[in-house]
C-alpha atoms as a PDB file:
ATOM      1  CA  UNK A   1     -50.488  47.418-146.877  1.00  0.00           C
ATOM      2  CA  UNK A   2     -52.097  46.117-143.843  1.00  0.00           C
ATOM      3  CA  UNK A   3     -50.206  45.687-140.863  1.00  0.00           C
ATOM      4  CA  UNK A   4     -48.624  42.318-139.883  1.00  0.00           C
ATOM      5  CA  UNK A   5     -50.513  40.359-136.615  1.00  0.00           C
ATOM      6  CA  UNK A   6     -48.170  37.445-134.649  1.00  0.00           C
ATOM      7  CA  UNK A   7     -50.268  35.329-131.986  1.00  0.00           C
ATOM      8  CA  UNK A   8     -48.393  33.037-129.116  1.00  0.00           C
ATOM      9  CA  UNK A   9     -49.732  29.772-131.711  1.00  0.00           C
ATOM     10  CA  UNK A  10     -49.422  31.007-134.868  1.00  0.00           C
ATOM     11  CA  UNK A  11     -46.402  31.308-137.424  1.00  0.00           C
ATOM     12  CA  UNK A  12     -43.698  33.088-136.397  1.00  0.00           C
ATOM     13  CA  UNK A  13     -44.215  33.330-132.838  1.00  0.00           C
ATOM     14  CA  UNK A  14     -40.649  31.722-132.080  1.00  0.00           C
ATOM     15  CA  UNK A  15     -38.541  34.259-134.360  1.00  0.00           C
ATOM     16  CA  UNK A  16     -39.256  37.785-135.429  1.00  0.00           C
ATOM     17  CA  UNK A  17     -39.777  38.175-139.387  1.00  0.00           C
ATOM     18  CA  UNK A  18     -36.789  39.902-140.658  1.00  0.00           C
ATOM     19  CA  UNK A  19     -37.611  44.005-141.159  1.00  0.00           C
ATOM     20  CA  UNK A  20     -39.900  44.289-138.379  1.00  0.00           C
ATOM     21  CA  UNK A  21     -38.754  46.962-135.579  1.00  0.00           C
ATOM     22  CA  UNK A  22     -41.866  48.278-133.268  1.00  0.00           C
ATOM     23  CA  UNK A  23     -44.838  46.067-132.419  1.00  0.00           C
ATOM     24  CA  UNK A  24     -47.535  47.222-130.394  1.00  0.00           C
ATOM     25  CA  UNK A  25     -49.526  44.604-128.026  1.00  0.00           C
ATOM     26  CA  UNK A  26     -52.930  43.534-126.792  1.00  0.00           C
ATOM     27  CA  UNK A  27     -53.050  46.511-124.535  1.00  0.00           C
ATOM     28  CA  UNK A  28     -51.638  49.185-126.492  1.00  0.00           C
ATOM     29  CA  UNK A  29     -48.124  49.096-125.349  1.00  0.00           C
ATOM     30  CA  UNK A  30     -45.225  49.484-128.076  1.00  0.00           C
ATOM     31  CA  UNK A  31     -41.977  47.255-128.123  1.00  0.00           C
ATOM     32  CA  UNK A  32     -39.063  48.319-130.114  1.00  0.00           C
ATOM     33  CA  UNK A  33     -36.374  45.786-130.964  1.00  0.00           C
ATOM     34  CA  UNK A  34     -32.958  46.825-129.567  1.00  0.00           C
ATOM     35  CA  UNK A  35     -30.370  44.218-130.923  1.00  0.00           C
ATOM     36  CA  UNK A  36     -31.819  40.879-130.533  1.00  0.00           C
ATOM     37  CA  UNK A  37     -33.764  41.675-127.941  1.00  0.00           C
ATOM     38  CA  UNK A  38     -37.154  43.713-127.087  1.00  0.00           C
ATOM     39  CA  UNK A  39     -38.120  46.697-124.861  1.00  0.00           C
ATOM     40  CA  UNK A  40     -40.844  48.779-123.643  1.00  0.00           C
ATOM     41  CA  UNK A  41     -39.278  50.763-121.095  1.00  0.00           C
ATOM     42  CA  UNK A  42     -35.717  51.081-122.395  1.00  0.00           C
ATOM     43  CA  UNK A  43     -34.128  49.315-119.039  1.00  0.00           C
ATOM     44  CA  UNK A  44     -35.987  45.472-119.005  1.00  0.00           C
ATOM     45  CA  UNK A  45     -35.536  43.555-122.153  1.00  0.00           C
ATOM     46  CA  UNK A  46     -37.378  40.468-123.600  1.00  0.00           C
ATOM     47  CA  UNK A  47     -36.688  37.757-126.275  1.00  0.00           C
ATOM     48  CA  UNK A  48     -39.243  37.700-129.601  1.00  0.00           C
ATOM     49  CA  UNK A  49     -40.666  34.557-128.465  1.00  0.00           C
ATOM     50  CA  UNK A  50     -41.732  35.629-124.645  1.00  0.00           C
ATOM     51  CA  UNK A  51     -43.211  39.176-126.015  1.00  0.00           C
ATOM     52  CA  UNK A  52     -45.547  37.330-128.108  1.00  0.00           C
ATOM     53  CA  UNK A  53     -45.866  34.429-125.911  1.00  0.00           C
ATOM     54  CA  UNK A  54     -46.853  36.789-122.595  1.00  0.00           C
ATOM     55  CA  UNK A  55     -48.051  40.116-124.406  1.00  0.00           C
ATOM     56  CA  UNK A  56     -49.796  38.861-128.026  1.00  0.00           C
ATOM     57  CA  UNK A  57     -50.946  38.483-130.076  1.00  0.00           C
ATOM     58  CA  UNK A  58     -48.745  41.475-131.650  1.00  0.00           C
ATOM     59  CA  UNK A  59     -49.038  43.816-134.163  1.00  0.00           C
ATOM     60  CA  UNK A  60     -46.729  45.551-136.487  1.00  0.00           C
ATOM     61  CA  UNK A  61     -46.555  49.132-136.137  1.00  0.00           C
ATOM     62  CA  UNK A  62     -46.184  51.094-139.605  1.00  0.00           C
ATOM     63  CA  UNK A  63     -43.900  54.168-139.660  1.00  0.00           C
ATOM     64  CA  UNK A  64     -45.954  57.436-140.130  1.00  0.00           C
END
């Protein structure tokens, strides 16, 4: 299975698709969801819709 891409105008940029947990952005950075919310450092937290908005498109990371 290929891995799952979200861009700031495409479908589901405004919620995240049930099941996913780490995404990894245009620069390499990974976001893991914590609650309802999203992190990269563990201390500043983002909603779904402004990580993809500010930091897509997005892509799903797959667990080893």
């Amino acid at each position: 299975m290929s891995a799952r891409t979200w861009r700031p105008d495409g479908p589901g940029s405004f919620q995240a698709p049930d099941g996913v947990r780490v995404v990894q952005d245009h620069v390499g950075r990974r976001w893991t969801k914590r609650g309802p919310r999203w992190t990269n450092t563990g201390t500043h937290f983002i909603r779904w819709r402004v990580l993809v908005a500010n930091h897509g498109p997005v892509t799903e990371v797959t667990p080893p």
